[in-house]
N, C-alpha and C. Protein backbone atom coordinates (compact mmCIF):
# COMPACT_ATOMS: atom_id res chain seq x y z
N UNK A 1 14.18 -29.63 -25.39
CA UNK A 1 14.80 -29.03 -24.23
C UNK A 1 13.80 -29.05 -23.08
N UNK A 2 14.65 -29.64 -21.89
CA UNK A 2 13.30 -29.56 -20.75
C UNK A 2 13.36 -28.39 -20.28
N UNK A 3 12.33 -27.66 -19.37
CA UNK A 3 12.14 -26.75 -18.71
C UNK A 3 12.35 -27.22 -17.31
N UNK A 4 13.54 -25.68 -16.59
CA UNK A 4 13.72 -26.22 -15.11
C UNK A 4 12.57 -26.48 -14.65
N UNK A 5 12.62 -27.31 -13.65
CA UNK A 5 11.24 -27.62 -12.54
C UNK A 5 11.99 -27.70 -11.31
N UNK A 6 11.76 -27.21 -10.49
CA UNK A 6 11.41 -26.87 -9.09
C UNK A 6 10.44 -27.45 -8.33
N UNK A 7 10.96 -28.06 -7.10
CA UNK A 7 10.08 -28.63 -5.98
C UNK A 7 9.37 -27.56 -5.21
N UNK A 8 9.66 -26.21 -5.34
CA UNK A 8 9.34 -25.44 -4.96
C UNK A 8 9.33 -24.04 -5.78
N UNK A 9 8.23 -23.09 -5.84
CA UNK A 9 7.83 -22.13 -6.76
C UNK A 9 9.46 -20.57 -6.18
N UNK A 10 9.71 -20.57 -7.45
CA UNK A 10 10.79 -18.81 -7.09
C UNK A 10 10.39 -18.17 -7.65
N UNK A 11 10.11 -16.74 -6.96
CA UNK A 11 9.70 -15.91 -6.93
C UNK A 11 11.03 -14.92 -7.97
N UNK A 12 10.80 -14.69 -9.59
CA UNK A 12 12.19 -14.15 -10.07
C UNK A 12 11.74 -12.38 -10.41
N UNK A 13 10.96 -11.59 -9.79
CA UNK A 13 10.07 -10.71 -9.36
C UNK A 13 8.79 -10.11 -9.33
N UNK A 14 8.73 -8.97 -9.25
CA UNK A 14 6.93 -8.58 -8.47
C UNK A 14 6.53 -7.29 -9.43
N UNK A 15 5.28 -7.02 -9.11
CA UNK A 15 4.80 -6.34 -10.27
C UNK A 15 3.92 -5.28 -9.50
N UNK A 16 4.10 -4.31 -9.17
CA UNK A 16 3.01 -2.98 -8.38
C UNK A 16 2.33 -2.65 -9.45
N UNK A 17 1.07 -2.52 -9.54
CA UNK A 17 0.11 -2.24 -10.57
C UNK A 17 -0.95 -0.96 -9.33
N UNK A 18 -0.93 0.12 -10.22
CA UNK A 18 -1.92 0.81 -9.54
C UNK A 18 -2.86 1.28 -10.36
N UNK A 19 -4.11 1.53 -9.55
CA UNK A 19 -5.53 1.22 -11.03
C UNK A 19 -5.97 3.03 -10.55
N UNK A 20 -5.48 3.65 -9.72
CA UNK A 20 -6.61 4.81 -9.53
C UNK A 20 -6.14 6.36 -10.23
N UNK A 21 -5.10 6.16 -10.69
CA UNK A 21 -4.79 7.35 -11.57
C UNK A 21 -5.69 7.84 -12.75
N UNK A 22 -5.92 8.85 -12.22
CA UNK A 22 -6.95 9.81 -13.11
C UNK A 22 -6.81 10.97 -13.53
N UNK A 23 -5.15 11.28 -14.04
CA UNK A 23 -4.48 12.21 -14.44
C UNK A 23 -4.14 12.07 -15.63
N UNK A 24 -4.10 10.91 -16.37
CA UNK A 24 -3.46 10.57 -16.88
C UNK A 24 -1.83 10.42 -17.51
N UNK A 25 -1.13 10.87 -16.16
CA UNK A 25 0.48 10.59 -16.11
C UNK A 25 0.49 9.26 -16.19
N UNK A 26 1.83 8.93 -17.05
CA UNK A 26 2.19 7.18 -16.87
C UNK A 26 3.32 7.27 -15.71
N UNK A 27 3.17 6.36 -14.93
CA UNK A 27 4.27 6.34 -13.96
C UNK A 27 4.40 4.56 -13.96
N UNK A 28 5.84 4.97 -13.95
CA UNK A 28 6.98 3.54 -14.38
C UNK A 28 7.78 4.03 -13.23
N UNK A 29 7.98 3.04 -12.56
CA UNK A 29 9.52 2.63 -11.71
C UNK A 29 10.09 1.22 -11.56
N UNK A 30 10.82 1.02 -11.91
CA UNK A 30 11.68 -0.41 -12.08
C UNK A 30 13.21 -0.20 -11.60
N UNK A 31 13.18 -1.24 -10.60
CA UNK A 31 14.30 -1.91 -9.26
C UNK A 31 14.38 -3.19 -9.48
N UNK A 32 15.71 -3.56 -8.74
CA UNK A 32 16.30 -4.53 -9.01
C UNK A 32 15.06 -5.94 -8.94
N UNK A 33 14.17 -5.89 -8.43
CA UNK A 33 13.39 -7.14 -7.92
C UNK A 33 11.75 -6.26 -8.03
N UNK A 34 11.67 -5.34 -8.64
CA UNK A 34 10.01 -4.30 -8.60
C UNK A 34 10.00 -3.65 -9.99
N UNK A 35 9.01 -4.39 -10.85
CA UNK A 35 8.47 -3.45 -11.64
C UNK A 35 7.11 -2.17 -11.38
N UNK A 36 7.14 -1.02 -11.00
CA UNK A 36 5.95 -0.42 -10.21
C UNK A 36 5.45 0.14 -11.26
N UNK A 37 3.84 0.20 -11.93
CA UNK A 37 3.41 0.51 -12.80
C UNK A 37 1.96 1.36 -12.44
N UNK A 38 1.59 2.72 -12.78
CA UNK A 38 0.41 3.38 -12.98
C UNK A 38 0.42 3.74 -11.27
N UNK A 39 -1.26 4.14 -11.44
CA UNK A 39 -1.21 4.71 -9.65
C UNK A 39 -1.18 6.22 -10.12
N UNK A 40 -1.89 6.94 -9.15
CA UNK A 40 -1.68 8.00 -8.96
C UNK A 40 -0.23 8.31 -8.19
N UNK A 41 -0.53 9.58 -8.11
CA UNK A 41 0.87 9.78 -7.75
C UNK A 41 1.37 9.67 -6.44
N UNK A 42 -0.56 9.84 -5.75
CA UNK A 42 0.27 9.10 -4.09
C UNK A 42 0.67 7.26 -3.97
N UNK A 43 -0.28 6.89 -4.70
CA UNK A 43 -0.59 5.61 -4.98
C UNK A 43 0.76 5.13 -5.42
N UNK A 44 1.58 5.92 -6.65
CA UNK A 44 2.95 5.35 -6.90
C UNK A 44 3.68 5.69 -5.75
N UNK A 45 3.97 6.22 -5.34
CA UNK A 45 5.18 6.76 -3.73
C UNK A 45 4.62 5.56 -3.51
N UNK A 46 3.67 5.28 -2.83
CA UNK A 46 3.69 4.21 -1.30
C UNK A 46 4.40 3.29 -2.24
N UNK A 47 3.83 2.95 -3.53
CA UNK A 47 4.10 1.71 -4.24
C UNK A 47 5.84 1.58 -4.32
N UNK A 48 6.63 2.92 -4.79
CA UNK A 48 7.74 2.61 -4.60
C UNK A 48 8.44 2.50 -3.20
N UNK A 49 8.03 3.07 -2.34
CA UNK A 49 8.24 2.87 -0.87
C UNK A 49 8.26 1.61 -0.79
N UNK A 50 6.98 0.67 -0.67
CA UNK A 50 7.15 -0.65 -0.43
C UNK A 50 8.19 -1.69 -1.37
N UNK A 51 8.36 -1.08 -2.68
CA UNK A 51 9.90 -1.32 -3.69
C UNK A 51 11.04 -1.40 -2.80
N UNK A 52 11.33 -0.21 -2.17
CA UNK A 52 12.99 -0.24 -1.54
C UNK A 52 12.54 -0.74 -0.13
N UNK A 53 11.72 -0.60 0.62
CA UNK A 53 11.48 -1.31 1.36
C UNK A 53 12.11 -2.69 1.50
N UNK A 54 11.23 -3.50 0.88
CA UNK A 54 11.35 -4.72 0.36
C UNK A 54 13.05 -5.15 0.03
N UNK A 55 13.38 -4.49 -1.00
CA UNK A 55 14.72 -4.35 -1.11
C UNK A 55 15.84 -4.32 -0.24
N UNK A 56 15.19 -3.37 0.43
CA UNK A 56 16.74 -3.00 1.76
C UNK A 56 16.00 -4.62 2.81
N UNK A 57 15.31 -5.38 2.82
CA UNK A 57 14.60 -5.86 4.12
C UNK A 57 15.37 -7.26 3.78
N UNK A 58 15.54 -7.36 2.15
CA UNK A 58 16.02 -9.13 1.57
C UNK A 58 17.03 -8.71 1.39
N UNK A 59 17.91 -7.23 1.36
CA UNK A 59 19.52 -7.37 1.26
C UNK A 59 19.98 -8.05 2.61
N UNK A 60 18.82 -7.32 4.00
CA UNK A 60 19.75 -7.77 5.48
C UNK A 60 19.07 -9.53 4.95
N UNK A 61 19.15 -10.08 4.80
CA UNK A 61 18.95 -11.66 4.64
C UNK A 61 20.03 -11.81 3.66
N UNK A 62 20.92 -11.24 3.20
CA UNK A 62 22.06 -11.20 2.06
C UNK A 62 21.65 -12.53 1.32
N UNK A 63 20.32 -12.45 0.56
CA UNK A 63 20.02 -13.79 -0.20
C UNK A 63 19.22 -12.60 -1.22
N UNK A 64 19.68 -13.32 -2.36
CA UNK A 64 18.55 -12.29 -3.52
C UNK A 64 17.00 -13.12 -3.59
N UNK A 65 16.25 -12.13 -4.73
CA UNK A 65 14.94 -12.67 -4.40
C UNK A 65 14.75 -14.07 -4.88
N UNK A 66 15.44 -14.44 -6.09
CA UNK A 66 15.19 -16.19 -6.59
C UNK A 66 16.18 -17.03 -5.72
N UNK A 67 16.49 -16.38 -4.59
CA UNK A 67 16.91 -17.52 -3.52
C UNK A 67 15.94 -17.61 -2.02
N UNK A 68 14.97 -16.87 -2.29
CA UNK A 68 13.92 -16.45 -1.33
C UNK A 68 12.98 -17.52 -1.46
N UNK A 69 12.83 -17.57 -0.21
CA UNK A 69 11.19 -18.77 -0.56
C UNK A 69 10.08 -18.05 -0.47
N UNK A 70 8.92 -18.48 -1.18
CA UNK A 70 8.03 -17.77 -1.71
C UNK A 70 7.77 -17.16 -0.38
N UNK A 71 7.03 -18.36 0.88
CA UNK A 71 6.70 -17.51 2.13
C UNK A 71 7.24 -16.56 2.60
N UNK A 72 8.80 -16.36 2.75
CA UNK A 72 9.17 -15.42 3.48
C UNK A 72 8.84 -14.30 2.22
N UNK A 73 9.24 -14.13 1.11
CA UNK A 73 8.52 -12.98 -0.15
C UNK A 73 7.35 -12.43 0.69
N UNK A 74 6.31 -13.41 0.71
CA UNK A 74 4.99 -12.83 1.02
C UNK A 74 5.25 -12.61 2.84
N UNK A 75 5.80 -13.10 3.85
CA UNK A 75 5.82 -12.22 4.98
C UNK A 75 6.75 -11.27 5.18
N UNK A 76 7.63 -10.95 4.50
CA UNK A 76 8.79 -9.54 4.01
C UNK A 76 7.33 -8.48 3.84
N UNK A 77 6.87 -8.93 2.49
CA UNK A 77 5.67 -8.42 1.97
C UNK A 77 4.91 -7.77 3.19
N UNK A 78 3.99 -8.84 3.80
CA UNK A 78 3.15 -7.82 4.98
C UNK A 78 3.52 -7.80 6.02
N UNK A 79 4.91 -7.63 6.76
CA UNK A 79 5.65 -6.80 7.74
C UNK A 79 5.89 -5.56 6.95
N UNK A 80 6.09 -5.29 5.61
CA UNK A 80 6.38 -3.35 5.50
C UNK A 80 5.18 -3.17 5.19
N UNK A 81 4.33 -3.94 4.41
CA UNK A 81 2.71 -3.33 4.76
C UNK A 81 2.28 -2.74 6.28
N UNK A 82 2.19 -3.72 7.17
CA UNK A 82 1.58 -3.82 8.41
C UNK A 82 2.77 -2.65 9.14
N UNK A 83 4.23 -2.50 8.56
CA UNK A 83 4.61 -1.49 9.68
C UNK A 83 4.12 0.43 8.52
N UNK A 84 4.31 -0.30 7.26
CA UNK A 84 3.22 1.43 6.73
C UNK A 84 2.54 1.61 7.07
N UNK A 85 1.22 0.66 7.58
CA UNK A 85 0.06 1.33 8.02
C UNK A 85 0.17 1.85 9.11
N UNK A 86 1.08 1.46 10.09
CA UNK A 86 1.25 2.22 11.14
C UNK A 86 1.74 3.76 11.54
N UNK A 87 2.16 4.02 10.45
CA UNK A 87 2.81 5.64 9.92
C UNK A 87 1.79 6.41 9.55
């Protein structure tokens, strides 16, 4: 059996990993296109913030994420970065 190949890489979703939790709570959140894993607990918020973020930003493009091209993924990506930091 061959494996699809693609002329171009899809993105079929993303993975929030946070390393600074020192509580030892496990924090899990999983969305349609975001698995968000660990983090403290401010560290998880932003992390799920940038989750629905992201989410609500590729619904107005009414294209899901494995119809996304990688670039726009990654500039979706740092437009809600670059407009969080501004908050």
């Amino acid at each position: 059996m061959e494996r699809y190949q693609s002329e171009h890489p899809r993105v079929l979703g993303l993975v929030a990993v946070g390393l600074d939790n020192v509580d030892g709570h496990q924090r899990i959140t999983q969305t349609q296109d975001f698995l968000v894993v660990g983090g403290s607990e401010e560290t998880h918020e932003r992390m799920q913030e940038t989750a629905m973020l992201f989410e609500e930003a590729l619904e107005r493009t009414g294209r899901t994420l494995a119809d996304t091209d990688l670039e726009e993924v990654i500039s979706l990506l740092c437009e809600i970065r670059d407009a969080m930091s501004e908050t």
